[in-house]
Structures are given as structure tokens and as C-alpha cells.
Protein backbone atom coordinates (compact mmCIF):
# COMPACT_ATOMS: atom_id res chain seq x y z
CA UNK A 1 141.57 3.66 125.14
CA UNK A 2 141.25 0.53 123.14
CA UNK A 3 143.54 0.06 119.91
CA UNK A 4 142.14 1.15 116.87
CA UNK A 5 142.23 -1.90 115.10
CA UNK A 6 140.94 -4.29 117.96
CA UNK A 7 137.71 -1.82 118.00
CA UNK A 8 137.31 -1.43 114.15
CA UNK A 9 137.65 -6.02 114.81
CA UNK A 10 135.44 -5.58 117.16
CA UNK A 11 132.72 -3.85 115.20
CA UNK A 12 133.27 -5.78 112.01
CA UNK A 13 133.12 -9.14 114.09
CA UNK A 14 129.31 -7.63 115.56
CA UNK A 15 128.24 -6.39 112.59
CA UNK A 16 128.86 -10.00 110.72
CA UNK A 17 127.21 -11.60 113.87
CA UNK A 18 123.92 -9.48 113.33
CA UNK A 19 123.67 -10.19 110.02
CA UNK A 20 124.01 -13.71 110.56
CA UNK A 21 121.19 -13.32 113.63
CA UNK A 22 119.12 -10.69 112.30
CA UNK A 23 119.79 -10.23 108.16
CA UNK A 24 120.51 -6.83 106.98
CA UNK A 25 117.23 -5.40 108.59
CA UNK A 26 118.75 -5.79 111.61
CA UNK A 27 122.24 -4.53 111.02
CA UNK A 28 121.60 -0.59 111.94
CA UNK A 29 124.03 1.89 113.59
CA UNK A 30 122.13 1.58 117.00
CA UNK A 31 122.24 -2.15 116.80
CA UNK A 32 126.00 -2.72 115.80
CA UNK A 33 126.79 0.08 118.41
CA UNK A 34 125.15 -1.75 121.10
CA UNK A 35 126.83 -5.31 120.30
CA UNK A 36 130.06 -4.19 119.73
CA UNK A 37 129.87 -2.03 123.21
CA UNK A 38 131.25 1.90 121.05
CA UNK A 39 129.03 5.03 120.45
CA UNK A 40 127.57 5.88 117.36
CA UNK A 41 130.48 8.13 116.53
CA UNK A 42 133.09 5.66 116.24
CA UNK A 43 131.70 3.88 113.50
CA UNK A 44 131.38 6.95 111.53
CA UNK A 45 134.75 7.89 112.14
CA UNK A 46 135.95 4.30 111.51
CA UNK A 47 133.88 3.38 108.34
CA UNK A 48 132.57 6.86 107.56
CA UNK A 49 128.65 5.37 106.62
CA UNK A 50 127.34 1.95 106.92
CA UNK A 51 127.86 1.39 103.44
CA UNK A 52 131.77 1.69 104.18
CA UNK A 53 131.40 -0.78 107.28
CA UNK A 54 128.84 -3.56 105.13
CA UNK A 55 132.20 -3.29 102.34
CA UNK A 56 134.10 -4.02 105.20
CA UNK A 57 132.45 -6.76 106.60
CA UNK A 58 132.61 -8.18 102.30
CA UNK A 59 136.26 -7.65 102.36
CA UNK A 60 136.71 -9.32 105.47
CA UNK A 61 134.53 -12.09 104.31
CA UNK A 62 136.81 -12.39 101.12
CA UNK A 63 140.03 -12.04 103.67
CA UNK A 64 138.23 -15.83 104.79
CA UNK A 65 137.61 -16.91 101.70
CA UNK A 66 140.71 -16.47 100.12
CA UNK A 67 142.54 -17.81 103.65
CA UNK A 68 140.67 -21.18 102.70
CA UNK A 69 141.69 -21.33 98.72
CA UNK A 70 145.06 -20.74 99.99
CA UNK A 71 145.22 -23.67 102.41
CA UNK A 72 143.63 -26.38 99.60
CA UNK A 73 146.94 -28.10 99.04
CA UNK A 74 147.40 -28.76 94.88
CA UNK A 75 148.35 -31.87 93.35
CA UNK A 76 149.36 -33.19 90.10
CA UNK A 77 145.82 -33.52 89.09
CA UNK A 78 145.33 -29.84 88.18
CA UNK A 79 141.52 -30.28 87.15
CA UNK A 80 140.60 -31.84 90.28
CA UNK A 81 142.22 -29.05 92.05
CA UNK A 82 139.81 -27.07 90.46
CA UNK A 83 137.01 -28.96 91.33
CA UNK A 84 137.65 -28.76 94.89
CA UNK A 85 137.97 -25.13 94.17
CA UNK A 86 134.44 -24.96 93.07
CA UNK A 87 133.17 -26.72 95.95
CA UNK A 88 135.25 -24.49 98.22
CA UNK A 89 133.71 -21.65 97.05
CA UNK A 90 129.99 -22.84 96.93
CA UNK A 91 130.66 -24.45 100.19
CA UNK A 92 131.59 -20.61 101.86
CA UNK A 93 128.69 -19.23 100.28
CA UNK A 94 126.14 -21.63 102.01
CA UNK A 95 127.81 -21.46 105.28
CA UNK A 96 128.48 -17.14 105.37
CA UNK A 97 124.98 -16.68 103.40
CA UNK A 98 124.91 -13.10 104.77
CA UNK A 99 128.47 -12.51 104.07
CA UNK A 100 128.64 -14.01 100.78
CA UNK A 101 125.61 -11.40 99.40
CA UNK A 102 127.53 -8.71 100.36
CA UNK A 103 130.68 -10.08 98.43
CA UNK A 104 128.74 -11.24 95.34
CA UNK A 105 125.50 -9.92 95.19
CA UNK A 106 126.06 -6.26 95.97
CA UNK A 107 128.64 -5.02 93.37
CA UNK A 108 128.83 -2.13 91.40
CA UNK A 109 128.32 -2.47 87.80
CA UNK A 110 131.90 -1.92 85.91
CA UNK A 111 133.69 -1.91 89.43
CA UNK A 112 136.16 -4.14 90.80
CA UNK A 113 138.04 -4.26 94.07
CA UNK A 114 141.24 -5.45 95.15
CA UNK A 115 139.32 -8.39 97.02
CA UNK A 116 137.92 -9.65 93.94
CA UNK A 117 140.89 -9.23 91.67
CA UNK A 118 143.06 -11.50 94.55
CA UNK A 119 140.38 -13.96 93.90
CA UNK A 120 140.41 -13.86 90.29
CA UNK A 121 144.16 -14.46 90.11
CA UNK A 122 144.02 -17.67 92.59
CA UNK A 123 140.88 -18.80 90.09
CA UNK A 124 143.43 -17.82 86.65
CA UNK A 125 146.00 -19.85 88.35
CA UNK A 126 143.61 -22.79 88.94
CA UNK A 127 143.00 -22.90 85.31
CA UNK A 128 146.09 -22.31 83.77
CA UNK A 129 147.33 -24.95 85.67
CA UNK A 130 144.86 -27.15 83.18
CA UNK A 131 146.23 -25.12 80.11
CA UNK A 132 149.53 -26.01 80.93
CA UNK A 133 148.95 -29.55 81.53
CA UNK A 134 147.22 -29.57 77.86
CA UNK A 135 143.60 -29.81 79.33
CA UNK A 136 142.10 -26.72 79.17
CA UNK A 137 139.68 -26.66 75.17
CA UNK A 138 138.76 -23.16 75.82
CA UNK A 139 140.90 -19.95 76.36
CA UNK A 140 141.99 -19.43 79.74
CA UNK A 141 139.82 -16.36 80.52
CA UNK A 142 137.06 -17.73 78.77
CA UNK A 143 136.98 -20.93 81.06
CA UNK A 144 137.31 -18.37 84.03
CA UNK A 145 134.11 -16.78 83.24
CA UNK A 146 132.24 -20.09 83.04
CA UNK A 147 133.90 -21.33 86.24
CA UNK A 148 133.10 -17.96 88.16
CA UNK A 149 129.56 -17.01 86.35
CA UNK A 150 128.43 -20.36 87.19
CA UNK A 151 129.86 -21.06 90.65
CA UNK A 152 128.27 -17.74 91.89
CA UNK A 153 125.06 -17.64 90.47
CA UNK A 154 124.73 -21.24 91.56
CA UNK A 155 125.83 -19.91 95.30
CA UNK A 156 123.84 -17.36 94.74
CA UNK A 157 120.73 -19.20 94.05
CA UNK A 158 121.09 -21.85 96.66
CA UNK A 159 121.22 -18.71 99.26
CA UNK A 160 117.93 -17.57 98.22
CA UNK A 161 116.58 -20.84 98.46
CA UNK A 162 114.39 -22.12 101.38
CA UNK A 163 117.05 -24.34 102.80
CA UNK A 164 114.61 -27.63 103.15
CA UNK A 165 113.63 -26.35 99.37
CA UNK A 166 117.18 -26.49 97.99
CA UNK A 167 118.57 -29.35 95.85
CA UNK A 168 122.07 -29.96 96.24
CA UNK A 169 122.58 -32.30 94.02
CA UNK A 170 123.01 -29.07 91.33
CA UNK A 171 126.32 -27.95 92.96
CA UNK A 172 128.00 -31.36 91.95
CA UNK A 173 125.81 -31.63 88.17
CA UNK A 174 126.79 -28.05 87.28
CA UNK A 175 130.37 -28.39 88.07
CA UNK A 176 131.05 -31.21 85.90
CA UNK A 177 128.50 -29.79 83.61
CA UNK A 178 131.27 -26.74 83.34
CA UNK A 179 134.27 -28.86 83.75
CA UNK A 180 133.59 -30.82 80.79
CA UNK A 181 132.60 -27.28 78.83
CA UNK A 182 136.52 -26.74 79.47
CA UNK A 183 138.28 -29.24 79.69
CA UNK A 184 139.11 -32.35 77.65
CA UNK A 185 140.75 -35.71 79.41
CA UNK A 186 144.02 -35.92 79.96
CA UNK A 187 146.00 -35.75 76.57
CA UNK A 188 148.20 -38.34 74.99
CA UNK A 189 151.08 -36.56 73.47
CA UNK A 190 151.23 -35.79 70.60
CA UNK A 191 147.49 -36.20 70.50
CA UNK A 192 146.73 -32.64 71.76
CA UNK A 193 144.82 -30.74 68.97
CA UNK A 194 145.65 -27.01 67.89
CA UNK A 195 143.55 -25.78 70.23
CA UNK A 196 144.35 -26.67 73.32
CA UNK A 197 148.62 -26.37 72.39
CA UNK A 198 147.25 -22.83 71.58
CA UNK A 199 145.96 -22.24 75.18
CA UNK A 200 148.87 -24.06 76.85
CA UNK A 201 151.49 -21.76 74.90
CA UNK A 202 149.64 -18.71 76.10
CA UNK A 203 149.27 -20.26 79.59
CA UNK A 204 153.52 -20.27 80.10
CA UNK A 205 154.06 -16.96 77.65
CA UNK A 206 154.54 -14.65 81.27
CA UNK A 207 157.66 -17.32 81.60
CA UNK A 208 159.56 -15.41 78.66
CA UNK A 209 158.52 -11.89 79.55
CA UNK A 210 162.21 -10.55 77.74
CA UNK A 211 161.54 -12.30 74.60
CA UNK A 212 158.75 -10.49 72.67
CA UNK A 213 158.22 -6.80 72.81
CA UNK A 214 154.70 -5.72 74.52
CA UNK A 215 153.68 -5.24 70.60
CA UNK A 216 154.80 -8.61 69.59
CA UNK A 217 153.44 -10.01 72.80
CA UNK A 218 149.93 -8.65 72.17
CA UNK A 219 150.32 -9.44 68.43
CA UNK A 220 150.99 -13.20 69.62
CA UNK A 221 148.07 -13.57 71.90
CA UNK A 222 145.74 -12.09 69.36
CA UNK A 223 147.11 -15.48 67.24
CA UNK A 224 146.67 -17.85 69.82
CA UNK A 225 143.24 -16.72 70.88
CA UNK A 226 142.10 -17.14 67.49
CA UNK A 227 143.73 -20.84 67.58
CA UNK A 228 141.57 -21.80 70.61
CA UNK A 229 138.82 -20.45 69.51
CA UNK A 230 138.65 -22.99 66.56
């Protein structure tokens, strides 16, 4: 009998295939059955529904995605690094399309799975990478919900585009378009305003985790928001 892993590949690897073929019309338990070469049974016993095998097929689709972030090599340029972040990520969309709506386009309201939350800490490192380095004019979570609100409804928006209709020129004009929403050019010490030394202190805080209590910590952030908010 083949290992249980190499069939639950197996199935995931037919069931991303179909949708790539057929969309999600054509994605049924017959049809993923048949191209994986398993009965009917051992999908249910391996995904319980096809609701559990389409979130595996996302979370294997974010495995990818994150597999690529990971390999982008950074530099001493930490807003460019983010730039070729965004392009990474609109660049998976368009070329998983079926994939990518079942990572982004399907979530629960209020929910959040481990896949996401690995992705949200490579995009907090991104930015406070730009904090750090001075750059960074909003707060860091606040420039992480621009960068990701924008980047995936973009993505999004492109996928449900006639391909021959869609104008690409909006994945380069809305990133800098965001990218100068958050970021300033590189600072001339001591020319960095309140601001942005607010959002740089809170950036490196995690690097003196024994020095504040969790009540002076909080206390502290509260302060600093309020300073890059200004």
C-alpha cells in the first residue's frame, strides 16, 4: 500500500492540476479520484470533505508562496526589498490564479490560519526593516495593512480580469503609489522627524524584552503609536 503522505501528495498535486484545467467546477470527488488514481473513500478519510482538501490545496499553495519570499535574498536597501516583495506576491497570484483564490479570496471572516500568520510575519519583517532604517512615516502595522490590502485586492482583481483585458501597468503604479504612502527617502541624520524615530524605536523594542514589564511595555507602545500618528 502506498505511503500515506505520497497519496494525500498525490491527491493535492491532482486536485491543483484540475483546478488549473478545469476551475473549481471541475474539481469534484469523482474527478480528483480519477486523476489521482484512489477511490472515493480515501479522500474522505484523508481530508474528511472537499472543503478540507480545497484548504489543503490553499495551504499548500501558501507552503509555495512562502518557499519563494524566503529565497528573495535582502539587501541593504530595505524598501526595495519590499518592493520586490510586492511583485513576488502579485507575480504568484497571476501565475497560481486558481490557487491564489483559494488562499485569498475564500477566507472566513474573523479567522486566521497558521499559513497566513507565517506570511504576515515575513511581510512585518519586510517593513520593520524600513522602520529601523528610519524610513517607515506610518506605524509598522499600519503600513502592513496598506501593503497587504492593496497587494491582494490588486492580485485579486487582475485574476478576475480577462487576461488580454488586464492592464499591468497598475501592479507597478499602485506599488509606488503605497510605497510612497509609507515611506519617506532615506533620512539624513539627525533629520528624521518624531514620527518616524517613533516607529523605528518600536520597530527594535522586542530587542530589550527584560527591560520593561509587559505593563510598561504596552504603556510605551501606546506612546509611540500616538508619536507616529502625528
Amino acid at each position: 500500500m502506498a505511503d500515506r503522505e505520497e497519496v494525500r501528495r498525490r491527491i493535492i498535486d491532482a486536485t491543483t492540476k484540475l483546478l488549473r484545467e478545469k476551475g473549481r467546477e471541475g474539481v469534484t470527488t469523482r474527478t480528483v479520484a480519477a486523476e489521482a488514481g484512489v477511490q472515493a473513500p480515501t479522500l474522505y478519510r484523508l481530508f474528511t470533505d472537499m472543503n478540507g482538501l480545497l484548504e489543503a490545496v490553499a495551504a499548500d499553495g501558501f507552503e509555495q508562496y512562502l518557499a519563494r519570499k524566503h529565497s528573495q535574498v535582502l539587501t541593504d536597501d530595505p524598501v526595495a526589498d519590499l518592493r520586490r516583495g510586492w511583485d513576488t506576491h502579485v507575480g504568484f497570484g497571476l501565475e497560481h490564479p486558481e490557487q491564489y483564490l483559494l488562499m485569498y479570496g475564500q477566507l472566513t471572516p474573523g479567522a486566521r490560519s497558521r499559513s497566513i500568520e507565517r506570511t504576515t510575519a515575513r511581510l512585518r519583517m519586510l517593513v520593520e526593516r524600513i522602520a529601523v532604517a528610519g524610513r517607515l512615516s506610518v506605524s509598522v502595522e499600519t503600513a502592513m495593512d496598506m501593503v497587504h490590502s492593496a497587494g491582494v485586492g490588486l492580485t485579486l482583481n487582475l485574476i478576475r480580469t480577462p487576461p488580454a483585458e488586464r492592464d499591468l501597468t497598475l501592479i507597478e503604479r499602485l506599488r509606488e503609489a503605497v510605497l510612497a504612502a509609507i515611506t519617506t527617502e532615506a533620512p539624513q541624520a539627525p533629520a528624521a522627524g518624531l514620527a518616524q524615530r517613533a516607529v523605528a524605536l518600536k520597530a527594535v523594542l522586542g530587542e530589550a524584552d527584560d527591560l520593561y514589564t509587559p505593563g510598561e511595555r504596552a504603556l510605551l507602545e501606546e506612546l509611540l503609536d500616538r508619536a507616529a500618528a502625528r
